[in-house]
C-alpha atoms as a PDB file:
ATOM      1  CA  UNK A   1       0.000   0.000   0.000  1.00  0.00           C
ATOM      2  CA  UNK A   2       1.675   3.276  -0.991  1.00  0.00           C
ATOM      3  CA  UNK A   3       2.146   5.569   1.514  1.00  0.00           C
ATOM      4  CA  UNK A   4       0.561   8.738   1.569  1.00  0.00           C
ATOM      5  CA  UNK A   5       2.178  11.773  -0.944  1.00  0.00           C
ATOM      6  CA  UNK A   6       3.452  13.665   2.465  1.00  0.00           C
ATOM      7  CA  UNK A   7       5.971  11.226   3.330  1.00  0.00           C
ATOM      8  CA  UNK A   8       8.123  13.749   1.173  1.00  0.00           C
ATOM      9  CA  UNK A   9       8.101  16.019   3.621  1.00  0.00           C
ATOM     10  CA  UNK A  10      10.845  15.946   6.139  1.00  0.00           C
ATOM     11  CA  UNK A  11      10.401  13.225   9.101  1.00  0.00           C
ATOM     12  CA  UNK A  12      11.089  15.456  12.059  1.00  0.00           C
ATOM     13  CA  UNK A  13       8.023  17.565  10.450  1.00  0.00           C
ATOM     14  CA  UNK A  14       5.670  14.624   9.823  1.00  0.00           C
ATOM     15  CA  UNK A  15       5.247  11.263  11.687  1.00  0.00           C
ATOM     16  CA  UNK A  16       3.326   8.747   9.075  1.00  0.00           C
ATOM     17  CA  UNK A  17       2.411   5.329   8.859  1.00  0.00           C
ATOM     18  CA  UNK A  18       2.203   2.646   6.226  1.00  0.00           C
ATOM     19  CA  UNK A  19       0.670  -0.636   4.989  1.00  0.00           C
ATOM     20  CA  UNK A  20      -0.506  -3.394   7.506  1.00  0.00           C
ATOM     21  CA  UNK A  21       1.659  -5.808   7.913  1.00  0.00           C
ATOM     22  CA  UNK A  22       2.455  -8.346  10.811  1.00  0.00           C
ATOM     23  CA  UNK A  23       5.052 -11.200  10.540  1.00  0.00           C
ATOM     24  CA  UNK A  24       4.869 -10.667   7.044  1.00  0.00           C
ATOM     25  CA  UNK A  25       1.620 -11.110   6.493  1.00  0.00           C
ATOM     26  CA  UNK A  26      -0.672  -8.612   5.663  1.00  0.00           C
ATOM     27  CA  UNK A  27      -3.015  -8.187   8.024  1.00  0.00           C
ATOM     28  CA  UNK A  28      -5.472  -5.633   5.876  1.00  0.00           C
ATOM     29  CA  UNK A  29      -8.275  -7.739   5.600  1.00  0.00           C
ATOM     30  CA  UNK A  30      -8.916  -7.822   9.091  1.00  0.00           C
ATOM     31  CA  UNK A  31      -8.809  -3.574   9.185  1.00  0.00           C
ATOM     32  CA  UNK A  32      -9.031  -2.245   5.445  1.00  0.00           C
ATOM     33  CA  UNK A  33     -12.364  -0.179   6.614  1.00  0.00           C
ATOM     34  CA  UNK A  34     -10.121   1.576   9.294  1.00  0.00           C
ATOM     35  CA  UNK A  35      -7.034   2.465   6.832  1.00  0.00           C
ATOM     36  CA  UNK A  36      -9.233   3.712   4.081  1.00  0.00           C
ATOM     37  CA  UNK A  37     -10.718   5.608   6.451  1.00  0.00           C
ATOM     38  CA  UNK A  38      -7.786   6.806   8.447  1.00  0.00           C
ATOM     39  CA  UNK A  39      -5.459   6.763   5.784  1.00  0.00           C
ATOM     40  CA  UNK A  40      -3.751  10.016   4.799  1.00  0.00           C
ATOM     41  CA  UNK A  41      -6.072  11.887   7.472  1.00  0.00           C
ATOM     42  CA  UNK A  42      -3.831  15.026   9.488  1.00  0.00           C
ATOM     43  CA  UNK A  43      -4.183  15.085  12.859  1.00  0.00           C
ATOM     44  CA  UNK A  44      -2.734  17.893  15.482  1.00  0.00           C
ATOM     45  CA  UNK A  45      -2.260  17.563  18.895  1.00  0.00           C
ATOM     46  CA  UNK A  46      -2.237  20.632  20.933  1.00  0.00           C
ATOM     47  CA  UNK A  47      -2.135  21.643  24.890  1.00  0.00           C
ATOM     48  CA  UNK A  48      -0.191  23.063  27.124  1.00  0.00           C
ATOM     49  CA  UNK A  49       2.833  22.020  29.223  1.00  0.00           C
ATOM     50  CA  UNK A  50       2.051  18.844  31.273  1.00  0.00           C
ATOM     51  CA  UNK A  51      -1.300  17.640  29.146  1.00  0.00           C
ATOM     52  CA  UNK A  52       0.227  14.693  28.231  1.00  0.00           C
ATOM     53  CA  UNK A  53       0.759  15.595  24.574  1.00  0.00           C
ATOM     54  CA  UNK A  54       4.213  14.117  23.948  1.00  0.00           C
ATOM     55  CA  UNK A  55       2.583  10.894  25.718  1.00  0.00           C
ATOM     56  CA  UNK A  56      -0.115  10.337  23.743  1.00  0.00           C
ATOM     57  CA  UNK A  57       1.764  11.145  20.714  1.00  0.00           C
ATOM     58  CA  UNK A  58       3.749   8.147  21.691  1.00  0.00           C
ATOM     59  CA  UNK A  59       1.025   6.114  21.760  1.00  0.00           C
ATOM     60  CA  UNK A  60      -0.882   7.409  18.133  1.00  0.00           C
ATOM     61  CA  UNK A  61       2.975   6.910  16.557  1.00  0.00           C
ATOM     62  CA  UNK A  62       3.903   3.816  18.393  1.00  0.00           C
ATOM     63  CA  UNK A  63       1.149   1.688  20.009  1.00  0.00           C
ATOM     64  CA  UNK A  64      -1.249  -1.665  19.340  1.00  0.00           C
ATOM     65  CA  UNK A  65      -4.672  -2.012  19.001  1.00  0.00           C
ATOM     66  CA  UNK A  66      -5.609  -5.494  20.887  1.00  0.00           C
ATOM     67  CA  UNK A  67      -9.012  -6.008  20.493  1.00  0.00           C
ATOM     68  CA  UNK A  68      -9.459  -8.139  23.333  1.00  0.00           C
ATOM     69  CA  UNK A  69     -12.452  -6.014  24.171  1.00  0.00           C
ATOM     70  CA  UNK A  70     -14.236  -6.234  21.357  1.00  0.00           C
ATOM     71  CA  UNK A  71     -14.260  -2.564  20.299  1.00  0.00           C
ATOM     72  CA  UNK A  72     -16.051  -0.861  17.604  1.00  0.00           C
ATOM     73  CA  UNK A  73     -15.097   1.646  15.586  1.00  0.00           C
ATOM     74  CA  UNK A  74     -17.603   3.184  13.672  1.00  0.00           C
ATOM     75  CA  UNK A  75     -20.124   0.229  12.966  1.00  0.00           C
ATOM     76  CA  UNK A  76     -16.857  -2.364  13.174  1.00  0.00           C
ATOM     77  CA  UNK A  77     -15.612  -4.403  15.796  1.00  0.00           C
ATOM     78  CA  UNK A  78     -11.903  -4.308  16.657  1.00  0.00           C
ATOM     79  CA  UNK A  79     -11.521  -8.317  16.163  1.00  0.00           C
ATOM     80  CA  UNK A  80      -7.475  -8.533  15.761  1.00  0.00           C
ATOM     81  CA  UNK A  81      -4.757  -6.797  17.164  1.00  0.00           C
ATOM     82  CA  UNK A  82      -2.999  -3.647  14.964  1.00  0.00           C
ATOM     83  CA  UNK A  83      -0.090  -1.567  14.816  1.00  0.00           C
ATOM     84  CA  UNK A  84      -1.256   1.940  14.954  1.00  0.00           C
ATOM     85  CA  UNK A  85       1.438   2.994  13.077  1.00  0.00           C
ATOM     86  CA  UNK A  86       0.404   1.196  10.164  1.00  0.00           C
ATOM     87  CA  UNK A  87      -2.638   3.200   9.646  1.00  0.00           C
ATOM     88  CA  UNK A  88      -0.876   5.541   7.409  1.00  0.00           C
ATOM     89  CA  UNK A  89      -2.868   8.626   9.295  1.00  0.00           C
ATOM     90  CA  UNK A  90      -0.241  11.839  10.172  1.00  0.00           C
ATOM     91  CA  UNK A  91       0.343  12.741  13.074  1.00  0.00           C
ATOM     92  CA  UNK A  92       2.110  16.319  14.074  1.00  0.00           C
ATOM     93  CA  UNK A  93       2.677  18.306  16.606  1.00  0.00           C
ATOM     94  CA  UNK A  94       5.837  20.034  15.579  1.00  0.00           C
ATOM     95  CA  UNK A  95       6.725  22.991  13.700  1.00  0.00           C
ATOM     96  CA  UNK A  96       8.527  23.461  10.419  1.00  0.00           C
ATOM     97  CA  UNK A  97      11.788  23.503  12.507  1.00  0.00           C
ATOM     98  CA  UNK A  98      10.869  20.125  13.808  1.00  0.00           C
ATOM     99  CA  UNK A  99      10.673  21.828  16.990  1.00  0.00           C
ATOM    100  CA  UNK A 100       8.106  20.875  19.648  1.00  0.00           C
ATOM    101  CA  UNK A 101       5.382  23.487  19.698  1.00  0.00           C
ATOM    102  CA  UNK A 102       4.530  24.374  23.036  1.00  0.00           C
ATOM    103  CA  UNK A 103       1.676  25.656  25.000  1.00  0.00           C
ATOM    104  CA  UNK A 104       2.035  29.343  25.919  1.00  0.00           C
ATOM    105  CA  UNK A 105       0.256  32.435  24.274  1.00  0.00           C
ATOM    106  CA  UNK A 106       4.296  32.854  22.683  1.00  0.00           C
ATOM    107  CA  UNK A 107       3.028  29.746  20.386  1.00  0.00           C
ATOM    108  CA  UNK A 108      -0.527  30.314  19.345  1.00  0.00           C
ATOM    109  CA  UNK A 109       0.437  31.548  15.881  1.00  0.00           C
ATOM    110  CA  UNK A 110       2.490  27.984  16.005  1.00  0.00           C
ATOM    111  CA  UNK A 111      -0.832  26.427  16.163  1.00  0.00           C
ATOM    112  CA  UNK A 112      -2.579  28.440  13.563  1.00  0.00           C
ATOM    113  CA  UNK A 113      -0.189  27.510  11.130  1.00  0.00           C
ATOM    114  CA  UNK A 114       0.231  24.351  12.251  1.00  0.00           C
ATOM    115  CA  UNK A 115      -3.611  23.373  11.763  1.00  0.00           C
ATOM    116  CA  UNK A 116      -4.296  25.589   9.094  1.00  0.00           C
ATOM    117  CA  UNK A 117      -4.840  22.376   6.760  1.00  0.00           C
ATOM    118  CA  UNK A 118      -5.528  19.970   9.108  1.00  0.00           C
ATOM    119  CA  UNK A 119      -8.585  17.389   9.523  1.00  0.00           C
ATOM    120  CA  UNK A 120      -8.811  16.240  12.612  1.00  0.00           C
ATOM    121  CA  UNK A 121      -7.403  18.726  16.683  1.00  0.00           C
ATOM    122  CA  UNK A 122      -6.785  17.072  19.519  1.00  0.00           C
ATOM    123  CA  UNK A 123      -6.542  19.232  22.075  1.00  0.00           C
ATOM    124  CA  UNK A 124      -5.621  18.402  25.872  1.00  0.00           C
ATOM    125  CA  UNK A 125      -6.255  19.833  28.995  1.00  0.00           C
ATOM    126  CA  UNK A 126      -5.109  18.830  32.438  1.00  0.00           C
ATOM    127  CA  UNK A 127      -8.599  18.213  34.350  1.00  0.00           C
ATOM    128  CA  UNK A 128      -6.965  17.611  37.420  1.00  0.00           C
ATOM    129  CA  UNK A 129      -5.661  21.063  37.461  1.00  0.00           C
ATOM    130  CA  UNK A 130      -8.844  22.827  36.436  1.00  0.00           C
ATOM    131  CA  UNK A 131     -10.815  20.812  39.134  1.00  0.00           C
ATOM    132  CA  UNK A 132      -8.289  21.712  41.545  1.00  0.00           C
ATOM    133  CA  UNK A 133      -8.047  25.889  41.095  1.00  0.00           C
ATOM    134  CA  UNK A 134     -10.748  26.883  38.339  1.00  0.00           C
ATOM    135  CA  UNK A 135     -10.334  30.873  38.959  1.00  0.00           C
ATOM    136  CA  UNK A 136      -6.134  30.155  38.110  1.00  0.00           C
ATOM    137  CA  UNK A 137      -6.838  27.478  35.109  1.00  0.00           C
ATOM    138  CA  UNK A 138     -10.081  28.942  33.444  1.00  0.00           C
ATOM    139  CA  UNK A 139      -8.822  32.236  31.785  1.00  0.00           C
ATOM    140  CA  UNK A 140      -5.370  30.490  30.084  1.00  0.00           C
ATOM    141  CA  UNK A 141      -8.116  27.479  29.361  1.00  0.00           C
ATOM    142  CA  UNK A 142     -10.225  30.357  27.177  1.00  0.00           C
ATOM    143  CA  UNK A 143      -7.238  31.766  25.351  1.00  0.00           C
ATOM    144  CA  UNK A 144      -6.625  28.533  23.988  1.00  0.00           C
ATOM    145  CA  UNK A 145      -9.781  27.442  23.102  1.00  0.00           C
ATOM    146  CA  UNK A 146     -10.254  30.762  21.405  1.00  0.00           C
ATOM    147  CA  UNK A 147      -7.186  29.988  19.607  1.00  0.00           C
ATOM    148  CA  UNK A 148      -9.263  26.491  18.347  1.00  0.00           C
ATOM    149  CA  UNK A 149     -12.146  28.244  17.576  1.00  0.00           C
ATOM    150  CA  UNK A 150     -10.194  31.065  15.183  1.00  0.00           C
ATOM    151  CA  UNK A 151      -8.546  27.912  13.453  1.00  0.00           C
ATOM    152  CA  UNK A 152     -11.995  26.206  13.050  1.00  0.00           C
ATOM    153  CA  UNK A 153     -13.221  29.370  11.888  1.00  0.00           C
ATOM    154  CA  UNK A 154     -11.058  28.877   8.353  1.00  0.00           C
ATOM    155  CA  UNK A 155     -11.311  25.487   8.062  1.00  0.00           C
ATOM    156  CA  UNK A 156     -15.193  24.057   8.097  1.00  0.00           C
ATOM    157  CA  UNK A 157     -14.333  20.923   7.832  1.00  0.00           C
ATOM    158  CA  UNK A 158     -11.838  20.382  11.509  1.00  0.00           C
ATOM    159  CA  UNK A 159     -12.894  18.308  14.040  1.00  0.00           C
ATOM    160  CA  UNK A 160     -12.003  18.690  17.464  1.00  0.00           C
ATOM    161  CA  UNK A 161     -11.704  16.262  19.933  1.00  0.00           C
ATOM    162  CA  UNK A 162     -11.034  17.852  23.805  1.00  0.00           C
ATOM    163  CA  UNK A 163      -9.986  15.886  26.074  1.00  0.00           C
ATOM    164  CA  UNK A 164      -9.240  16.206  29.945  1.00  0.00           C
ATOM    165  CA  UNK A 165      -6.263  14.182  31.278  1.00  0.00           C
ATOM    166  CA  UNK A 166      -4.608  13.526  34.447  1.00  0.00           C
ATOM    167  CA  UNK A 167      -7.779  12.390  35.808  1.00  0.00           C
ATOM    168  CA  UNK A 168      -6.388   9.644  37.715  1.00  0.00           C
ATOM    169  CA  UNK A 169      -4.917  12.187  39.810  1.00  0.00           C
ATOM    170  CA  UNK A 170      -8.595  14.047  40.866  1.00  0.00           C
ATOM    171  CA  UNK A 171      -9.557  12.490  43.877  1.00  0.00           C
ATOM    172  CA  UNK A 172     -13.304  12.090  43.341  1.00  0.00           C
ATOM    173  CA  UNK A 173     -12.028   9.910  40.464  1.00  0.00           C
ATOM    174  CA  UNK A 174     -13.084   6.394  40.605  1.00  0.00           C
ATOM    175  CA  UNK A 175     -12.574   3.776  37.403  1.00  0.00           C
ATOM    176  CA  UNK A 176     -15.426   2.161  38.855  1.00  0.00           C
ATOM    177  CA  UNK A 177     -17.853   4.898  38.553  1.00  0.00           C
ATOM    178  CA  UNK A 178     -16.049   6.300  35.569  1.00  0.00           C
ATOM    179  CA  UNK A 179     -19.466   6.885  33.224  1.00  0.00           C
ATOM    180  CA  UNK A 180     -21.416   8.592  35.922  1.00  0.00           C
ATOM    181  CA  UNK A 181     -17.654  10.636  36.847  1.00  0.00           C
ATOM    182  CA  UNK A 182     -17.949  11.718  33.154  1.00  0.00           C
ATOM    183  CA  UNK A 183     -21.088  12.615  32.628  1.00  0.00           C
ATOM    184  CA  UNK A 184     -20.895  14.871  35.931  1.00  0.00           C
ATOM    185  CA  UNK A 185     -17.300  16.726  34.611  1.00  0.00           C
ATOM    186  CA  UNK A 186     -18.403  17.123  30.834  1.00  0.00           C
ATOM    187  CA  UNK A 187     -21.559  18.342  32.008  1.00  0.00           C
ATOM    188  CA  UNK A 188     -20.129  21.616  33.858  1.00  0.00           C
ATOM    189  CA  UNK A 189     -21.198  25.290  32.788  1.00  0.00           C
ATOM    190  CA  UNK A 190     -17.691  25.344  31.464  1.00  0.00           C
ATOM    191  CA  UNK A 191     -16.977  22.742  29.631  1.00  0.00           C
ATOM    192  CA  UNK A 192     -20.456  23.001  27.472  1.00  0.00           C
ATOM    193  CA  UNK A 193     -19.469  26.252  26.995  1.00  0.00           C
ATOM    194  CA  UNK A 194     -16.800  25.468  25.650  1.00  0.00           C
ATOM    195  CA  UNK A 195     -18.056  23.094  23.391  1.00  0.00           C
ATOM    196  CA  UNK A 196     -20.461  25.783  21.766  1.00  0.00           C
ATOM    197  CA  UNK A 197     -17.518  27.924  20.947  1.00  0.00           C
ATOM    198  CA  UNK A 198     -16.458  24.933  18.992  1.00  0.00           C
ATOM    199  CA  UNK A 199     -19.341  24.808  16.531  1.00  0.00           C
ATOM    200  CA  UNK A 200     -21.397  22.578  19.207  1.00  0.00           C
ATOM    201  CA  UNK A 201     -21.690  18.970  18.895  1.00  0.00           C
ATOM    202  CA  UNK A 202     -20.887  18.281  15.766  1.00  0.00           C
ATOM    203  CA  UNK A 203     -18.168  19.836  15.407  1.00  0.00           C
ATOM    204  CA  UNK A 204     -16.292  18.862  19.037  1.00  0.00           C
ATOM    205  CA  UNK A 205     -16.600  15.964  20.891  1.00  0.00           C
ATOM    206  CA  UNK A 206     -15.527  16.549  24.945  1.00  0.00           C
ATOM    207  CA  UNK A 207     -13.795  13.148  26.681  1.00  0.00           C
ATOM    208  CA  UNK A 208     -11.510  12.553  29.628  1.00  0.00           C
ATOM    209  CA  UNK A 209      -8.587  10.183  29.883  1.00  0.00           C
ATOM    210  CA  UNK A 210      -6.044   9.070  32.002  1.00  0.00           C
ATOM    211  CA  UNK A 211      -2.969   8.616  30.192  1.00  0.00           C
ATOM    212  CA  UNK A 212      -0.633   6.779  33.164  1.00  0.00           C
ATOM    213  CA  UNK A 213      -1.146   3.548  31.337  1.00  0.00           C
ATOM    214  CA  UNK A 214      -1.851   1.465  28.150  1.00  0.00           C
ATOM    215  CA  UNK A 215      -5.425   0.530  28.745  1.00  0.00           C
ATOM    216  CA  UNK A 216      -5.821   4.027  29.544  1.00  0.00           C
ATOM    217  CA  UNK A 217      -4.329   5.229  25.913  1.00  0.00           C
ATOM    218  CA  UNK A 218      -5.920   2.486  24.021  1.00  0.00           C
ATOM    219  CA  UNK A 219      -9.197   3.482  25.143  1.00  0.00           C
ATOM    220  CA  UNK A 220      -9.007   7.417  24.636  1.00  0.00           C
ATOM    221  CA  UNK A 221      -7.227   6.045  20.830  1.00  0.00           C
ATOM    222  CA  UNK A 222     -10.519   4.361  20.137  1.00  0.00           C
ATOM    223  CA  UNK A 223     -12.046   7.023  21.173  1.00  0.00           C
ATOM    224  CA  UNK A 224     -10.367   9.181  19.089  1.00  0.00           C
ATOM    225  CA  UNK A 225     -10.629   7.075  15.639  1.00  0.00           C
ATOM    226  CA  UNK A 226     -14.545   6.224  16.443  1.00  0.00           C
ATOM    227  CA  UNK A 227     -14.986  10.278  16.228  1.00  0.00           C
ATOM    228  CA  UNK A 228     -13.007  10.347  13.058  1.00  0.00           C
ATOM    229  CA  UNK A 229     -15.536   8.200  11.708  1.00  0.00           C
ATOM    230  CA  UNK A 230     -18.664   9.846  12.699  1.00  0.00           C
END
């Protein structure tokens, strides 16, 4: 499977995948829905310092899809285990230096240009932090998301996916009680809000994640490519 035309582009600039293929054999039957549907797609991710960005980038570049849950992406079921990086999706969150970007105001033109012709923002926030001292974590919170929304604002087509890590660390957190634990957090003033700038529903999709582990990053990646599908 050839991979997509932006592998030309320098690899400190662009991470990309390429064709499925596991001991030698390919595998594509098994996922062919998920590469032509993934393949080729630009995603950014974007937060500030201590999101978990470089983490989860780790994962999107590096990690495995098992399956042994039987997850669904889209109207499919996850049946086999995959290499992400085989998807042949890019994935960037560096400038044209190759340089990090990072996550003060100094680097909000970094993300303009960054996402200017992207199709899918991933942008993280550390929930643990906000739940912790709203009045010192809401008003940086804003001027990023109003950073988002001017990048949205050119480009009709983004979708962003917001997602609140470092929940593990929130003491009211419980893996046990993790639905009703969500639906209580995404359902604050603020983070609805938030969402409307965003173009509303359709447009962003709010999640939270804990990042300390695999099963935690396989499950927000699921996450992730089921919204790129919808």
């Amino acid at each position: 499977m050839p991979l997509p035309f932006l592998l030309a582009i320098p690899a400190a600039t662009w991470l990309i995948g390429g064709a499925v293929v596991v001991g030698g054999v390919a595998v594509a039957v098994a996922v062919d829905w998920l590469i032509d549907g993934v393949k080729g797609k630009k995603i950014v991710v974007l937060g500030g310092r201590g999101v978990g960005k470089t983490t989860l980038l780790n994962y999107l570049i590096n990690g495995e899809i098992t399956g042994n849950y039987e997850q669904t992406i889209g109207k499919n079921k996850i049946d086999k285990p995959f290499s992400l990086e085989k998807l042949g999706w890019i994935i960037q969150n560096k400038n044209i230096k190759g340089n990090d970007v990072g996550g003060s105001e100094d680097h909000y033109a970094e993300w303009k240009a960054l996402a200017k012709d992207t199709d899918f923002i991933v942008y993280l926030f550390n929930a643990k932090d906000w739940l912790n001292s709203p009045e010192k974590f809401e008003s940086k919170f804003y001027s990023e998301i109003n950073v988002i929304k001017d990048i949205i604002a050119e480009n009709k087509n983004i979708k962003v996916m917001v997602v609140g890590t470092h929940i593990d660390l929130d003491e009211n957190y419980s893996a046990n009680h993790f639905p009703q634990y969500r639906d209580e957090i995404l359902g604050e003033p603020i983070m609805l809000g938030m969402r409307g700038l965003l173009g509303g529903e359709e447009r962003c999709k709010l999640e939270l994640a804990t990042l300390k582990d695999k099963a935690g990053l396989e499950e927000i990646t699921v996450k992730i490519l089921d919204y790129m599908f919808k």
